[in-house]
C-alpha atoms as a PDB file:
ATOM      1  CA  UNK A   1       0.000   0.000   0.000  1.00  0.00           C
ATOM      2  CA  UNK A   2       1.865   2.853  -1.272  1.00  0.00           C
ATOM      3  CA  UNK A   3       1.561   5.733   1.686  1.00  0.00           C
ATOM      4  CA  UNK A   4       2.509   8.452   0.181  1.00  0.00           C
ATOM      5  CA  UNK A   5       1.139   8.119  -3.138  1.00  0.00           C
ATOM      6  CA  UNK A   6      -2.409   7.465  -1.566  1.00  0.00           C
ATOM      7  CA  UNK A   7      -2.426  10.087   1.231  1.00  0.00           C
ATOM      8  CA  UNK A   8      -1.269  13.142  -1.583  1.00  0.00           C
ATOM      9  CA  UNK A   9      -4.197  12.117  -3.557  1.00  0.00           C
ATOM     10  CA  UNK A  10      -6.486  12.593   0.060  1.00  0.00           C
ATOM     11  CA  UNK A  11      -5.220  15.451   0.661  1.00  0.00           C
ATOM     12  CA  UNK A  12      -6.265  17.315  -2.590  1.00  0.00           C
ATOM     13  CA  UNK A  13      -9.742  15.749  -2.043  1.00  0.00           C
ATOM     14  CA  UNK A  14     -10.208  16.963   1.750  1.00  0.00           C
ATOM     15  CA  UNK A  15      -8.842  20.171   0.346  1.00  0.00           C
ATOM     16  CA  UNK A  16     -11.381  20.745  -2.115  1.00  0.00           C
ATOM     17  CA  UNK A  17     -14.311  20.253   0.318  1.00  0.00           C
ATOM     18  CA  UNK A  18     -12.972  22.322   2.669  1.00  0.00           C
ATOM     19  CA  UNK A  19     -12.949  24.999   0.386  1.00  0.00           C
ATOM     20  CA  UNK A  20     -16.792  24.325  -0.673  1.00  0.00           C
ATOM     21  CA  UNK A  21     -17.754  23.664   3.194  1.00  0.00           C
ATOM     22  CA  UNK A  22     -16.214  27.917   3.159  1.00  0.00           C
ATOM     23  CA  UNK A  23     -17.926  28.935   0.126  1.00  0.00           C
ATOM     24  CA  UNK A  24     -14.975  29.252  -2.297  1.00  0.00           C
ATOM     25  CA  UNK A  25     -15.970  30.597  -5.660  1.00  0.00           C
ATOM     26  CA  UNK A  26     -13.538  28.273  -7.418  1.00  0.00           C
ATOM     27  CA  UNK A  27     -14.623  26.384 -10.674  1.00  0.00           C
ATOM     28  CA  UNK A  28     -16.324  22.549  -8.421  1.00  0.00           C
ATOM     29  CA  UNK A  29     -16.362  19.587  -9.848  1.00  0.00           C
ATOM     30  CA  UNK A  30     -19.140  17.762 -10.498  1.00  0.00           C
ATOM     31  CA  UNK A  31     -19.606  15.923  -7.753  1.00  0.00           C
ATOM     32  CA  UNK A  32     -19.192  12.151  -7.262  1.00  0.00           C
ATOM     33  CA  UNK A  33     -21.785  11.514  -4.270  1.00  0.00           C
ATOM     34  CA  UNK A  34     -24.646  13.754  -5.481  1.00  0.00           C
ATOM     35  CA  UNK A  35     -26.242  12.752  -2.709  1.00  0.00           C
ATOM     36  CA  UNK A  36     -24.151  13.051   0.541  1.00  0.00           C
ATOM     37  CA  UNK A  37     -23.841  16.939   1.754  1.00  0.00           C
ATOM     38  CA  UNK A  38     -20.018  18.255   1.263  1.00  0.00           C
ATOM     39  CA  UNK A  39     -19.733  17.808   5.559  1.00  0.00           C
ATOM     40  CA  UNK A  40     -20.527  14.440   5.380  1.00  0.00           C
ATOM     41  CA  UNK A  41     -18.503  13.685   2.533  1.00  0.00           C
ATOM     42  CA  UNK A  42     -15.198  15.419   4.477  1.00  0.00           C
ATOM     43  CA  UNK A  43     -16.240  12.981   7.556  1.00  0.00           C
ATOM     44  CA  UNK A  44     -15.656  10.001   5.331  1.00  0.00           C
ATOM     45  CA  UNK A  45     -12.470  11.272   3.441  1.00  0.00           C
ATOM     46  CA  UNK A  46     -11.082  12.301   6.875  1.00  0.00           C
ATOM     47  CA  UNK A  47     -11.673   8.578   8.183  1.00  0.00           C
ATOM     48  CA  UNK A  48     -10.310   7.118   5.272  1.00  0.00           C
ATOM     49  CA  UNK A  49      -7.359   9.196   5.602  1.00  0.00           C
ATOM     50  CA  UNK A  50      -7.459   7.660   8.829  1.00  0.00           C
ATOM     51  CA  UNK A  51      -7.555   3.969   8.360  1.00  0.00           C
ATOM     52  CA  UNK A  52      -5.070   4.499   5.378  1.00  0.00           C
ATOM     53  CA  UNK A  53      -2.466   6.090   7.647  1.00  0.00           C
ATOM     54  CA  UNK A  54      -3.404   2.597  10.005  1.00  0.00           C
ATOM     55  CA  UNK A  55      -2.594   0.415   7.248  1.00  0.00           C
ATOM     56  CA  UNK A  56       0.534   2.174   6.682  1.00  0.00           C
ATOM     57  CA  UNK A  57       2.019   2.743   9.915  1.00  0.00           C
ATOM     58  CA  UNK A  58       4.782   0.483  10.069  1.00  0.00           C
ATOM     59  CA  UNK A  59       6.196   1.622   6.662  1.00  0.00           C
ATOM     60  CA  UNK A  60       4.509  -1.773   5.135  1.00  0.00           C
ATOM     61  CA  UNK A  61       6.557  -3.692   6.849  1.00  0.00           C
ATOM     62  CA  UNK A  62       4.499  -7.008   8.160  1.00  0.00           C
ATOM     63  CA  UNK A  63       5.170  -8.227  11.833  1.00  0.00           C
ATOM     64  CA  UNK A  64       6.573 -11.499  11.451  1.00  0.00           C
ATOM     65  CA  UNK A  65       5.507 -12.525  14.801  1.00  0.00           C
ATOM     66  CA  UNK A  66       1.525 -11.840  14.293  1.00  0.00           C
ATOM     67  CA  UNK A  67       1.949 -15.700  13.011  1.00  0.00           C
ATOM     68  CA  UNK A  68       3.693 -17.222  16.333  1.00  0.00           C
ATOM     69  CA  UNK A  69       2.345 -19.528  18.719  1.00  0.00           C
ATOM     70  CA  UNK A  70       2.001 -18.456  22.371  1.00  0.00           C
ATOM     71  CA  UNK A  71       4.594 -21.476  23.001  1.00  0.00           C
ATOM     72  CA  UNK A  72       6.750 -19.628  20.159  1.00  0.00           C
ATOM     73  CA  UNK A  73       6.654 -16.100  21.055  1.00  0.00           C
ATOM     74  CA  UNK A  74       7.464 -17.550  24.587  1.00  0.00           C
ATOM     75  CA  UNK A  75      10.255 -19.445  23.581  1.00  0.00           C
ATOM     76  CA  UNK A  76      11.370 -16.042  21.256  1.00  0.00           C
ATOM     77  CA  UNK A  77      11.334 -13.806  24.034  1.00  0.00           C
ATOM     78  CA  UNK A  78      13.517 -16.092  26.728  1.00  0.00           C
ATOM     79  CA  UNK A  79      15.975 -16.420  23.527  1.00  0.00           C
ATOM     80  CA  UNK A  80      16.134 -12.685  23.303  1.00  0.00           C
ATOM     81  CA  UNK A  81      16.265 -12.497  27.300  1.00  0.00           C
ATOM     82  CA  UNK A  82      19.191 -14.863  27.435  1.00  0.00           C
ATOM     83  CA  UNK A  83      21.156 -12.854  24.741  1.00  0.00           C
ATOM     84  CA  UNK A  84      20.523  -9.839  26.878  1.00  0.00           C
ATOM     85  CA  UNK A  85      18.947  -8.343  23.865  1.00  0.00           C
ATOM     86  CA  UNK A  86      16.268  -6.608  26.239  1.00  0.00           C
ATOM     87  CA  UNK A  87      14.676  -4.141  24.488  1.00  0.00           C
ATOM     88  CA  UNK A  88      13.533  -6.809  21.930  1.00  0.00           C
ATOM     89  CA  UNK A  89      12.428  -9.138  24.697  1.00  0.00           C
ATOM     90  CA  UNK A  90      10.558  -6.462  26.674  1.00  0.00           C
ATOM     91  CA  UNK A  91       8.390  -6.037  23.387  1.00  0.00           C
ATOM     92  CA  UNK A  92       8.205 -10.014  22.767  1.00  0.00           C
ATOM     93  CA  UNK A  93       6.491 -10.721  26.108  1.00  0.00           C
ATOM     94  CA  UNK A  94       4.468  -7.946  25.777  1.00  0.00           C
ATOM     95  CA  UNK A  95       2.797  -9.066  22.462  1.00  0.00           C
ATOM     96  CA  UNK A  96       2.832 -12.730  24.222  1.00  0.00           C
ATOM     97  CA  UNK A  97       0.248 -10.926  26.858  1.00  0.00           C
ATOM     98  CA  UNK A  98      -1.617  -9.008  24.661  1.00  0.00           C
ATOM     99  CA  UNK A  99      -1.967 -11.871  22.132  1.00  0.00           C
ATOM    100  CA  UNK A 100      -2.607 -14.541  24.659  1.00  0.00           C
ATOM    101  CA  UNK A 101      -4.062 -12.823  27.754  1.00  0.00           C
ATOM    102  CA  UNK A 102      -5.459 -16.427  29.719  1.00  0.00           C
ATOM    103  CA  UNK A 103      -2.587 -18.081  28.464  1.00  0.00           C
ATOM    104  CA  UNK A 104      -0.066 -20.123  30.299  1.00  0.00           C
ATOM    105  CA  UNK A 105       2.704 -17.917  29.961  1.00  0.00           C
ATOM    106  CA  UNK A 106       0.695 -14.663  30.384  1.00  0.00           C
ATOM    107  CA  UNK A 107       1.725 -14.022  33.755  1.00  0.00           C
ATOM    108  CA  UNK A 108       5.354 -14.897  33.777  1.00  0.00           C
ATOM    109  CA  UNK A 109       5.417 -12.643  30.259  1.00  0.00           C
ATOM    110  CA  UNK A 110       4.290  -9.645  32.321  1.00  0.00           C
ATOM    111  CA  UNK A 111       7.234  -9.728  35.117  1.00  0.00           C
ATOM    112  CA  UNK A 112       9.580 -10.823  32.316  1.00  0.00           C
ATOM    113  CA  UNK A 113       8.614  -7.795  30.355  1.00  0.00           C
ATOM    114  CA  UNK A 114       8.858  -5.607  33.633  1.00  0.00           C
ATOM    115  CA  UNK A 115      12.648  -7.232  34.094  1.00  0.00           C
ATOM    116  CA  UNK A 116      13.742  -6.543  30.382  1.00  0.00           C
ATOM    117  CA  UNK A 117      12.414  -3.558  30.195  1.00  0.00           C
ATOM    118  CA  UNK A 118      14.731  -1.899  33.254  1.00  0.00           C
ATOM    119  CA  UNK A 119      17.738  -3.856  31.921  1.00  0.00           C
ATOM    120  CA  UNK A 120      16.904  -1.151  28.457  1.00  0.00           C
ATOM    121  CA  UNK A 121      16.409   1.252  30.968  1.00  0.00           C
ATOM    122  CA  UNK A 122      13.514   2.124  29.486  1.00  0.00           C
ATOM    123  CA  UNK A 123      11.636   3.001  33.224  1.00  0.00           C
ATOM    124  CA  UNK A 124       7.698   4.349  32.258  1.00  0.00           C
ATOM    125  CA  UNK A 125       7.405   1.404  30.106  1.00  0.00           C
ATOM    126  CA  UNK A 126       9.051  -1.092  33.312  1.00  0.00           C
ATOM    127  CA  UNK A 127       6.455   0.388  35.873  1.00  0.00           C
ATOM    128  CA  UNK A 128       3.601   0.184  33.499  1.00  0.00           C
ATOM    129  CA  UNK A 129       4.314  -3.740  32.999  1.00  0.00           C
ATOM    130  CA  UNK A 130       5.111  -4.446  36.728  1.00  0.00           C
ATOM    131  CA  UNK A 131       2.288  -2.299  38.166  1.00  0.00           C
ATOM    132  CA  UNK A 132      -0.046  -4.180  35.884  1.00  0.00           C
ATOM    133  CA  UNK A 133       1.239  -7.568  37.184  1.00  0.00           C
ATOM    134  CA  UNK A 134       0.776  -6.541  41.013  1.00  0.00           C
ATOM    135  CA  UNK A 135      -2.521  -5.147  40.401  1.00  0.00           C
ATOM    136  CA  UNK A 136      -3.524  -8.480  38.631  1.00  0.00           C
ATOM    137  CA  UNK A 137      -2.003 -10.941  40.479  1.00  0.00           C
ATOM    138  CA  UNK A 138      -2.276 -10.103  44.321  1.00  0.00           C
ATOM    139  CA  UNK A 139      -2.301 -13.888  45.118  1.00  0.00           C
ATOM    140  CA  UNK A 140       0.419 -14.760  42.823  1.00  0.00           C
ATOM    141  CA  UNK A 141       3.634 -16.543  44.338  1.00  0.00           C
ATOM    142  CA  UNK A 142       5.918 -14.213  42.461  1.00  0.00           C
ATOM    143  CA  UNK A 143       4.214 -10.908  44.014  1.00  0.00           C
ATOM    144  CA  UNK A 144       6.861 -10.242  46.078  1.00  0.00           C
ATOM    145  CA  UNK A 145       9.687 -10.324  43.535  1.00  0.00           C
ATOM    146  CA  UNK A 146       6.925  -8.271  42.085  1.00  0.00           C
ATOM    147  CA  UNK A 147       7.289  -5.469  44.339  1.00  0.00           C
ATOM    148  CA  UNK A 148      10.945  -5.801  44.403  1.00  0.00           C
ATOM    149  CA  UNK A 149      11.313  -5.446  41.014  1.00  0.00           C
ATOM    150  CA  UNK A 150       9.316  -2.231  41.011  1.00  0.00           C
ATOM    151  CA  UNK A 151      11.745  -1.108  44.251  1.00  0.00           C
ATOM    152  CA  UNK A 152      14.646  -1.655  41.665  1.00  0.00           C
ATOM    153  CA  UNK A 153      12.674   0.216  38.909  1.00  0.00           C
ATOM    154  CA  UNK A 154      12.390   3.565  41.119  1.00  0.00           C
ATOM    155  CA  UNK A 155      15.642   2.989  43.102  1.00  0.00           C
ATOM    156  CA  UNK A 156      17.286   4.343  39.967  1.00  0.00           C
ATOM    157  CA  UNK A 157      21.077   4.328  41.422  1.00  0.00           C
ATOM    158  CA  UNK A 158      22.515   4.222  37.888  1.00  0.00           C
ATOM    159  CA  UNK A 159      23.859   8.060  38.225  1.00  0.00           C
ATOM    160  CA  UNK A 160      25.645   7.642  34.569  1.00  0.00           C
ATOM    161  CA  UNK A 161      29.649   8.403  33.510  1.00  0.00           C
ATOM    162  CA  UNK A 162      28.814  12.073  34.427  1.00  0.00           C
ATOM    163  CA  UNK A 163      27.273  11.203  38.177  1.00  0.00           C
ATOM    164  CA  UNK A 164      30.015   9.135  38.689  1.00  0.00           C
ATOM    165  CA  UNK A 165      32.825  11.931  37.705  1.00  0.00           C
ATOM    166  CA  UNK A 166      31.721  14.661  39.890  1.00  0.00           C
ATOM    167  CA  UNK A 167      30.974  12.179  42.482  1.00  0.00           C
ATOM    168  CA  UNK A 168      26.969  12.625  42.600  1.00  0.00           C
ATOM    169  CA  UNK A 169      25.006  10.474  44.687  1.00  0.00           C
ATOM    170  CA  UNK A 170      21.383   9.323  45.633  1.00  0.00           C
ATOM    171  CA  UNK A 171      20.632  12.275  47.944  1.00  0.00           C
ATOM    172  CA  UNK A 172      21.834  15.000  45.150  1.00  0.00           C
ATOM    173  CA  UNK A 173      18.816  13.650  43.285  1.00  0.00           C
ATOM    174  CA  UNK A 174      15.180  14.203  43.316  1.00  0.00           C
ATOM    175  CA  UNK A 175      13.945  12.655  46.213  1.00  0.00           C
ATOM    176  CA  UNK A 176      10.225  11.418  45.220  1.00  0.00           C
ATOM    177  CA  UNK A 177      11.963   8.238  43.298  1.00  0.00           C
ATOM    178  CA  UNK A 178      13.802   7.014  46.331  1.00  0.00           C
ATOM    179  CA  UNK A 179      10.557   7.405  48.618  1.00  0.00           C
ATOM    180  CA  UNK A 180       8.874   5.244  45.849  1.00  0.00           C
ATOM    181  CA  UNK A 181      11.495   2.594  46.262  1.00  0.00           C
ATOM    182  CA  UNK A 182      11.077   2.830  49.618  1.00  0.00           C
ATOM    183  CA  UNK A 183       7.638   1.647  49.736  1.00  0.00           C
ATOM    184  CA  UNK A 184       8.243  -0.630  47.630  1.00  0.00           C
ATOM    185  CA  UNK A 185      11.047  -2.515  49.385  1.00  0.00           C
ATOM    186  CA  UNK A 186       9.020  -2.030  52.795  1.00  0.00           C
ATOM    187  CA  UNK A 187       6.046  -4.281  51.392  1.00  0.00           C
ATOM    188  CA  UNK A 188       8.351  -7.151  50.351  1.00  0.00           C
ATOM    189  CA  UNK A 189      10.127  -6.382  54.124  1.00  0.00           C
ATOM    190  CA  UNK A 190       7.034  -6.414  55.586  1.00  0.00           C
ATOM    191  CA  UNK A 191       4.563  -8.698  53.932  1.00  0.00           C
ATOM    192  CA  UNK A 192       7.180 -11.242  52.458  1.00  0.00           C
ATOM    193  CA  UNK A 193       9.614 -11.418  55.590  1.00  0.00           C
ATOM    194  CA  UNK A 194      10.953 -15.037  54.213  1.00  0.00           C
ATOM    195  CA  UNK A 195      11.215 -14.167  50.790  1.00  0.00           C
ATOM    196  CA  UNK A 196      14.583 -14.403  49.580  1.00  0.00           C
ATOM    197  CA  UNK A 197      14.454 -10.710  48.515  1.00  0.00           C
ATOM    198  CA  UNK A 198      13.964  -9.151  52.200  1.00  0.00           C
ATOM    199  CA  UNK A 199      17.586  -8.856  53.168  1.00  0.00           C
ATOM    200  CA  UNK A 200      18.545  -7.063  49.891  1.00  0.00           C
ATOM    201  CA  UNK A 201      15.296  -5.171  50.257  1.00  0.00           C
ATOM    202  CA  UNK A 202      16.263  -4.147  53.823  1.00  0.00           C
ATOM    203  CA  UNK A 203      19.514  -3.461  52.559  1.00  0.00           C
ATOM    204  CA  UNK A 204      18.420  -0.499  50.460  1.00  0.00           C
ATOM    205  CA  UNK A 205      16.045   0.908  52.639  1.00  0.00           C
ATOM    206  CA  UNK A 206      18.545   1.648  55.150  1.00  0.00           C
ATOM    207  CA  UNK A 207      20.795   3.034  52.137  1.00  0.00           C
ATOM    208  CA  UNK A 208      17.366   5.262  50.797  1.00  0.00           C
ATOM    209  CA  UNK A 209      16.591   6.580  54.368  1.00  0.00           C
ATOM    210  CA  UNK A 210      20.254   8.154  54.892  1.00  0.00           C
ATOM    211  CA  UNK A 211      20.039   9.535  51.294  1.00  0.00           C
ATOM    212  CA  UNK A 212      16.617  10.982  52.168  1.00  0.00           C
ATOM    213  CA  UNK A 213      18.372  12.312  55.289  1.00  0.00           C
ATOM    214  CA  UNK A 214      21.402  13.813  53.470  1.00  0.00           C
ATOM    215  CA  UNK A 215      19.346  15.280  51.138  1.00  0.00           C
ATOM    216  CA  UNK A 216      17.326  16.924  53.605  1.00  0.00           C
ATOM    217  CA  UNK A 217      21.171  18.646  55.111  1.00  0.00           C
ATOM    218  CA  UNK A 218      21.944  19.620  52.233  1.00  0.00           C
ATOM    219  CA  UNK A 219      18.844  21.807  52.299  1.00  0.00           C
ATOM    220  CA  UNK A 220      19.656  23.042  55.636  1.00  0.00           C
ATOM    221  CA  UNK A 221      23.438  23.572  54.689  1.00  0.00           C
ATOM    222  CA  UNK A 222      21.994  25.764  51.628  1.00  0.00           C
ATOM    223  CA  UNK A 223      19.956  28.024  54.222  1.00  0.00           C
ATOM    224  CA  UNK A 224      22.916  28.371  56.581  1.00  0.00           C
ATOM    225  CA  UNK A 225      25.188  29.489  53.920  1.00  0.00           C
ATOM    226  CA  UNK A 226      22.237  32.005  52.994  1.00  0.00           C
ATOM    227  CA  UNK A 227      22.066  33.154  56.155  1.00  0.00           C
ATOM    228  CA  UNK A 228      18.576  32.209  56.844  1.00  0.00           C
ATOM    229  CA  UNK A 229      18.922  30.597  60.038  1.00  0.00           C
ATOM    230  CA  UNK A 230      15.565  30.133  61.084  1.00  0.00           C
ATOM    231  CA  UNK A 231      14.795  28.374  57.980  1.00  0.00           C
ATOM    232  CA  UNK A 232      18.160  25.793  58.732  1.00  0.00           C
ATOM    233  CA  UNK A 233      16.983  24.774  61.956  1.00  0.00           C
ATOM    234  CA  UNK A 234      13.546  24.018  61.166  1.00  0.00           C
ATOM    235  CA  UNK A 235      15.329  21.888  58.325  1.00  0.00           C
ATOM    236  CA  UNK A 236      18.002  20.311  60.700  1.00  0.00           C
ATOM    237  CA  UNK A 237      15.557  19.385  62.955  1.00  0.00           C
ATOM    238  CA  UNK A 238      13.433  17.446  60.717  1.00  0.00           C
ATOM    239  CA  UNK A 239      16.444  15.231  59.810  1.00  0.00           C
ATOM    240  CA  UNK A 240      16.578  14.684  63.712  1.00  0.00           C
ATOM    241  CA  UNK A 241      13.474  13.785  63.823  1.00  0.00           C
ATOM    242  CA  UNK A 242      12.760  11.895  60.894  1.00  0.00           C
ATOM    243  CA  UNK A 243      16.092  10.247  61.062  1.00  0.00           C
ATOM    244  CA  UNK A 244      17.597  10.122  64.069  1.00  0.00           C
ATOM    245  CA  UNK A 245      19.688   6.874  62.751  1.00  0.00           C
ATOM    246  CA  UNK A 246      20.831   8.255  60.027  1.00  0.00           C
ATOM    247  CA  UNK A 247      24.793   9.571  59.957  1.00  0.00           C
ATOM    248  CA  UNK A 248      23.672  12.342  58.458  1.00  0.00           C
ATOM    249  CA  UNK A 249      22.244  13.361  62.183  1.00  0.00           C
ATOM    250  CA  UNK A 250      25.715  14.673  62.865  1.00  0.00           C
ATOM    251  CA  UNK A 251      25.722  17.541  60.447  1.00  0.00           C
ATOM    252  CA  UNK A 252      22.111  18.657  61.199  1.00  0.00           C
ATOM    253  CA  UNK A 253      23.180  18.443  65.282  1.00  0.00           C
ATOM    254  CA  UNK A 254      25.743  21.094  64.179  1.00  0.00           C
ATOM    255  CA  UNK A 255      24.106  23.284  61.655  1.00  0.00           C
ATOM    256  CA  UNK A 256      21.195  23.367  64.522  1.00  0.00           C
ATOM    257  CA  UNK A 257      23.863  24.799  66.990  1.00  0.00           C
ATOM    258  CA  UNK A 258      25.353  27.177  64.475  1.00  0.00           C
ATOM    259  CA  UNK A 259      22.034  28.190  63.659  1.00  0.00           C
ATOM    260  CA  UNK A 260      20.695  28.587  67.312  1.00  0.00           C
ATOM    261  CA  UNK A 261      24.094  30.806  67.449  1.00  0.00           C
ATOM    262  CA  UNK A 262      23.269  33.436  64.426  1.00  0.00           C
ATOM    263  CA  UNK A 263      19.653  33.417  66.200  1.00  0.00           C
ATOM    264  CA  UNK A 264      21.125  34.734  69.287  1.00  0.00           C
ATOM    265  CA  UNK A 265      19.558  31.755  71.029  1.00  0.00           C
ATOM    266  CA  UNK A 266      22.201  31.362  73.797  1.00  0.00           C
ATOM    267  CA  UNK A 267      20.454  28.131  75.845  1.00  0.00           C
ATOM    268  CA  UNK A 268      19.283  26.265  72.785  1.00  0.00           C
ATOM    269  CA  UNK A 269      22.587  26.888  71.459  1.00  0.00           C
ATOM    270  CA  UNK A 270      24.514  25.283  74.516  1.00  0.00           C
ATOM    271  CA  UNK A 271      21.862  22.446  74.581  1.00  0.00           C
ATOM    272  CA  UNK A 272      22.421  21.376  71.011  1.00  0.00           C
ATOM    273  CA  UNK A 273      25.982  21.135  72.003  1.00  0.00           C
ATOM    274  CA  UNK A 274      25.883  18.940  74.818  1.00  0.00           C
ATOM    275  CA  UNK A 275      23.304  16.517  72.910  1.00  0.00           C
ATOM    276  CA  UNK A 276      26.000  16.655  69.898  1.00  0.00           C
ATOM    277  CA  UNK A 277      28.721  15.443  72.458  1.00  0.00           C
ATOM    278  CA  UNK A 278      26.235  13.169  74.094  1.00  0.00           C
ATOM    279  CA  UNK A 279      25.715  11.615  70.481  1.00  0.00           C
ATOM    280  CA  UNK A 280      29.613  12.066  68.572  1.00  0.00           C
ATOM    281  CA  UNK A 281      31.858  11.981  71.474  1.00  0.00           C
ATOM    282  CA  UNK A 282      34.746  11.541  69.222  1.00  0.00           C
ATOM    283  CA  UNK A 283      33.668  13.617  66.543  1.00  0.00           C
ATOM    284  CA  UNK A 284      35.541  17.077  65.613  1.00  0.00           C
ATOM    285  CA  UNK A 285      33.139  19.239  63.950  1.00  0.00           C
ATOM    286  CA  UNK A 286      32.255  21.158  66.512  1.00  0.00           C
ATOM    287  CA  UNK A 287      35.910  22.871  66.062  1.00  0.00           C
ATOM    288  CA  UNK A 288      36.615  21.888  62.870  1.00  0.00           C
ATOM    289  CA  UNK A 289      33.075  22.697  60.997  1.00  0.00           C
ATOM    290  CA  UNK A 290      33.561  19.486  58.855  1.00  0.00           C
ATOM    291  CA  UNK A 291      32.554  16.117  58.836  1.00  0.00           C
ATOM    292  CA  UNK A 292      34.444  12.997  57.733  1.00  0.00           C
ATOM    293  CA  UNK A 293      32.455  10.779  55.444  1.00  0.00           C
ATOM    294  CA  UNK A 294      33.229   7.490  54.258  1.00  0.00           C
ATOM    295  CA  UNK A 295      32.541   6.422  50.685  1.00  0.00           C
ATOM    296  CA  UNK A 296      29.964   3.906  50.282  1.00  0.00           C
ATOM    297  CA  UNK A 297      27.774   2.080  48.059  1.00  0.00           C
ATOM    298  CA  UNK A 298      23.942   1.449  48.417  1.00  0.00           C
ATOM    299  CA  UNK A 299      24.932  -2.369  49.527  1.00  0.00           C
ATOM    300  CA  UNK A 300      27.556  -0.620  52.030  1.00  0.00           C
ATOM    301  CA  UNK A 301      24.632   0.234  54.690  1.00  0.00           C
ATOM    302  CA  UNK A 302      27.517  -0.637  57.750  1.00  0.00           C
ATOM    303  CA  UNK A 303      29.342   2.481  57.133  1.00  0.00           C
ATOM    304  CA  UNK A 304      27.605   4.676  59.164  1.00  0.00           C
END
């Protein structure tokens, strides 16, 4: 079907009853369809624009697979898996569960497709697939990989060659996708304590809640170095708060005292100081302003 070719000869047609539908003096035609008005006429050339552009949307090219089995679109898509061709076997299971939704394999395509889609790092198209699965399949005995999957979707700790170089990490990013994780990892923590996924999924929500923590110092750092003090405090204290585990609880101890210091808060001040002692008894920052902190990796939740 020749797409161009067709849809250039359209064109000149819904042309020319637009122009009658405004009144155009030009020299008409006689007309084809004496008997359908020129709106109705445009209605059916604009639909059969439509459906032509359908026919042609792949270019003409057929999809070889619209002739597979279920067993051999399967049996495509784990080939394509294996060869860690993933973007290719993200869209194989997803025909398989479109094509054969009651099928065998239609439940095991939908995780697969989840999986092979976050190996292509294509993300929307990963949570679409797994969110579909754990909506669908709440008594399945793959729901909690399910959920852990979708933790791995929206932990997103692939910073890229240019996170790497200036030495970014997960709290320098927008927080919202590590909270999502979060949840994530919590249900397979909390529902699916046995599953073989819990320690890895505890694992990374003790890395996501000191992110979330030195994200939230590096807000009250920002204010400091402004000079709004008020505004560090209140920020310093919600990392106390919030997480009072967390190493990040150093800093925030110590921007609250500096900041209780610029206030002119004398007591609060001295208080801060003795519960930062209480705390970091062998920590210098109180005379030095810095703090020492040791490199680690999500998996590295012991260095605290």
């Amino acid at each position: 079907m020749p797409r161009l070719k067709s849809l250039l000869v359209l064109s000149d047609v819904v042309s020319d009853a637009i122009l009658r539908l405004a009144g155009n003096a030009a020299p008409q035609k006689k007309s084809t369809f004496p008997n359908i008005s020129p709106l109705a006429l445009l209605l059916v050339l604009l639909t059969a624009t439509l459906l032509l552009s359908a026919c042609a949307g792949s270019d003409g090219q057929k999809d070889d697979t619209d002739i597979w089995s279920e067993a051999k679109l399967y049996s495509e898509a784990t080939d394509k898996l294996k060869d860690s061709d993933f973007a290719k076997c993200g869209k194989y299971f997803e025909k398989l569960e479109a094509r054969f939704p009651f099928g065998p394999y239609s439940q095991q395509a939908q995780i697969n497709a989840a999986y092979c889609y976050w190996k292509a790092q294509e993300e929307a198209q990963a949570l679409v697939a797994v969110d579909r699965f754990i909506k669908l399949h709440q008594g399945s005995p793959n729901l909690d990989y399910g959920y852990y999957l979708r933790g791995l979707i929206t932990f997103n700790d692939d910073l890229g060659w240019l996170g790497k170089l200036t030495g970014q990490d997960l709290s320098e990013r927008d927080p919202q996708a590590a909270k999502d994780a979060f949840e994530s990892f919590k249900v397979v923590a909390e529902r699916f304590p046995n599953s073989k996924y819990a320690p890895d999924a505890l694992d990374r929500m003790r890395y996501i809640v000191n992110s979330l923590a030195e994200a939230d110092v590096i807000v009250a750092r920002y204010y400091f170095q402004r000079g709004a003090y008020l505004a560090s405090a209140n920020r310093s204290q919600l990392v106390i708060r919030d997480y009072d585990r967390a190493p990040a609880v150093e800093e925030a101890l110590y921007i609250l005292y500096k900041s209780y210091q610029k206030l002119g808060m004398t007591d609060l001040s001295k208080d801060t100081a003795r519960v930062f002692k209480l705390n970091f008894p062998e920590s210098a920052m109180l005379e030095t302003g810095e703090r020492v902190k040791k490199e680690r990796k999500w998996w590295q939740f012991w260095n605290k």
